[in-house]
Protein backbone atom coordinates (compact mmCIF):
# COMPACT_ATOMS: atom_id res chain seq x y z
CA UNK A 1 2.48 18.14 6.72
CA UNK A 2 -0.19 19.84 4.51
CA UNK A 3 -0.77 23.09 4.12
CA UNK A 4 -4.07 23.32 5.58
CA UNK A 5 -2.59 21.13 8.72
CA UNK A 6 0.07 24.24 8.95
CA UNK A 7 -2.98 26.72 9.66
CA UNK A 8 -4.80 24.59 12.20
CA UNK A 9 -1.01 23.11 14.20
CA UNK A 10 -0.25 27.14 13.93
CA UNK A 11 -3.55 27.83 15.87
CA UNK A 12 -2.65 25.06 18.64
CA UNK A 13 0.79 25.73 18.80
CA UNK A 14 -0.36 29.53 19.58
CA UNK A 15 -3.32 28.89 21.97
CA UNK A 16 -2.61 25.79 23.43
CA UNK A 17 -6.11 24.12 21.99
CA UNK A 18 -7.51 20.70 21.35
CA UNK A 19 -7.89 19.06 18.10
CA UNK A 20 -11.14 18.13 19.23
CA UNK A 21 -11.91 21.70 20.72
CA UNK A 22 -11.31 23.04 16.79
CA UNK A 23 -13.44 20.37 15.15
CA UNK A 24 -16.11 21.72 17.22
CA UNK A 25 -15.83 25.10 16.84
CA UNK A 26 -15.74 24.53 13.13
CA UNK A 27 -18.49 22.41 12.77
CA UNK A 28 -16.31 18.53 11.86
CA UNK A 29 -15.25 15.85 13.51
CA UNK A 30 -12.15 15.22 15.58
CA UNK A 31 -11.46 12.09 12.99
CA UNK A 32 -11.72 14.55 10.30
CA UNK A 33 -8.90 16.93 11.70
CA UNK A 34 -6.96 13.83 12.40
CA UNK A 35 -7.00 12.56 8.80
CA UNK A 36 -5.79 16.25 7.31
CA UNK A 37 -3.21 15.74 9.79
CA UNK A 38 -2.01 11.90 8.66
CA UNK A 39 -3.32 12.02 4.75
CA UNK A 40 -3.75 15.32 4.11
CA UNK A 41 -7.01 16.10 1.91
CA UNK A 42 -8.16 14.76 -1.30
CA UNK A 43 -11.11 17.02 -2.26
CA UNK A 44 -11.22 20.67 -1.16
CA UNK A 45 -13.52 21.63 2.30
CA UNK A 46 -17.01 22.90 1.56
CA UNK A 47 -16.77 26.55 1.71
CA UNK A 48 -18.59 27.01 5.11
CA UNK A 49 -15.64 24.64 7.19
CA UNK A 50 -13.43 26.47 5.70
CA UNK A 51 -14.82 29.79 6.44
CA UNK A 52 -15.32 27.99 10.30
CA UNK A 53 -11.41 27.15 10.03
CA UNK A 54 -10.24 30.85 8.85
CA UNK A 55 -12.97 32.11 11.89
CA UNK A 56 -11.37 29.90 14.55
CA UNK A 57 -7.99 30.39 13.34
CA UNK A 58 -7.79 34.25 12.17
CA UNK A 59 -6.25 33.79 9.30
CA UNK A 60 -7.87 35.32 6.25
CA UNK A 61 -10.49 33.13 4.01
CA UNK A 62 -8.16 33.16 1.15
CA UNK A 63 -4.92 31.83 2.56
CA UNK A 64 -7.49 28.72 4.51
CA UNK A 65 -9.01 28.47 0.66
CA UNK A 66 -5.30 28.70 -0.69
CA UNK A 67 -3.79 26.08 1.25
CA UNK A 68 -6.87 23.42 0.58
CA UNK A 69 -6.42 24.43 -2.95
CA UNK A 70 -2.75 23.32 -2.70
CA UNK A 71 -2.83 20.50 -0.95
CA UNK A 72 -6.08 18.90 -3.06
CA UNK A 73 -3.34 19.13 -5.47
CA UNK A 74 -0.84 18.08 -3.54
CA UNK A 75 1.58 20.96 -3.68
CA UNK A 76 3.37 21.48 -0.67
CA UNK A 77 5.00 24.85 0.89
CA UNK A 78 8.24 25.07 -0.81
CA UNK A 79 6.19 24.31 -4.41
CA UNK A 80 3.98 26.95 -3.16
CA UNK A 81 6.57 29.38 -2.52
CA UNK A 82 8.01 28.76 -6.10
CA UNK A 83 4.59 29.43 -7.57
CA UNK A 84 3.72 32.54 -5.68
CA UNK A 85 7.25 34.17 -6.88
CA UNK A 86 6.70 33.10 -10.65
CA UNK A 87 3.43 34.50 -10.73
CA UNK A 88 3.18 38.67 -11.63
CA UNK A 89 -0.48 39.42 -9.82
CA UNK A 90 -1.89 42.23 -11.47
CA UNK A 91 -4.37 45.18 -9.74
C-alpha cells in the first residue's frame, strides 16, 4: 500500500466514507482513487488535489505532499522511516 493510499484508507477507516464520496470532495475520479490504491502513483498530484486530499482528510499539506513525493519514488513507509531518522533537520 502507498503512502498516499495510507492517508486516504486512514480517512475511511476513521469516518466510515466512500471512495467515491472522497474523489468528489477532492475534485478526481473514483477510478483515480482506485488506481493509487492498486498501482500506487507514478507522477506526483497537481498541487490543488493534493491540497483537496490534505482538506478532506486533515492531515497537514506537507505530510499529503510527503507521501506523493515518496511513493512517485517508490519509497515505502519503513524506507521512509529510515530516511526521516538519518536526516538532522535544521531551524
Amino acid at each position: 500500500m502507498g503512502n498516499l493510499w495510507s492517508i486516504v484508507q486512514g480517512h475511511i477507516d476513521r469516518y466510515g466514507v466512500l471512495e467515491a464520496e472522497i474523489a468528489r470532495r477532492i475534485g478526481t475520479s473514483p477510478q483515480t482513487l482506485n488506481s493509487w490504491k492498486n498501482r500506487g502513483i507514478r507522477e506526483v498530484p497537481s498541487s490543488r488535489l493534493l491540497r483537496k486530499l490534505a482538506d478532506v482528510t486533515g492531515q497537514p499539506y506537507l505530510l499529503v505532499l510527503t507521501a506523493a513525493l515518496l511513493d512517485a519514488q517508490r519509497i515505502d513507509a519503513e524506507e521512509a522511516d529510515e530516511l526521516t531518522r538519518s536526516v538532522r533537520w535544521r531551524a
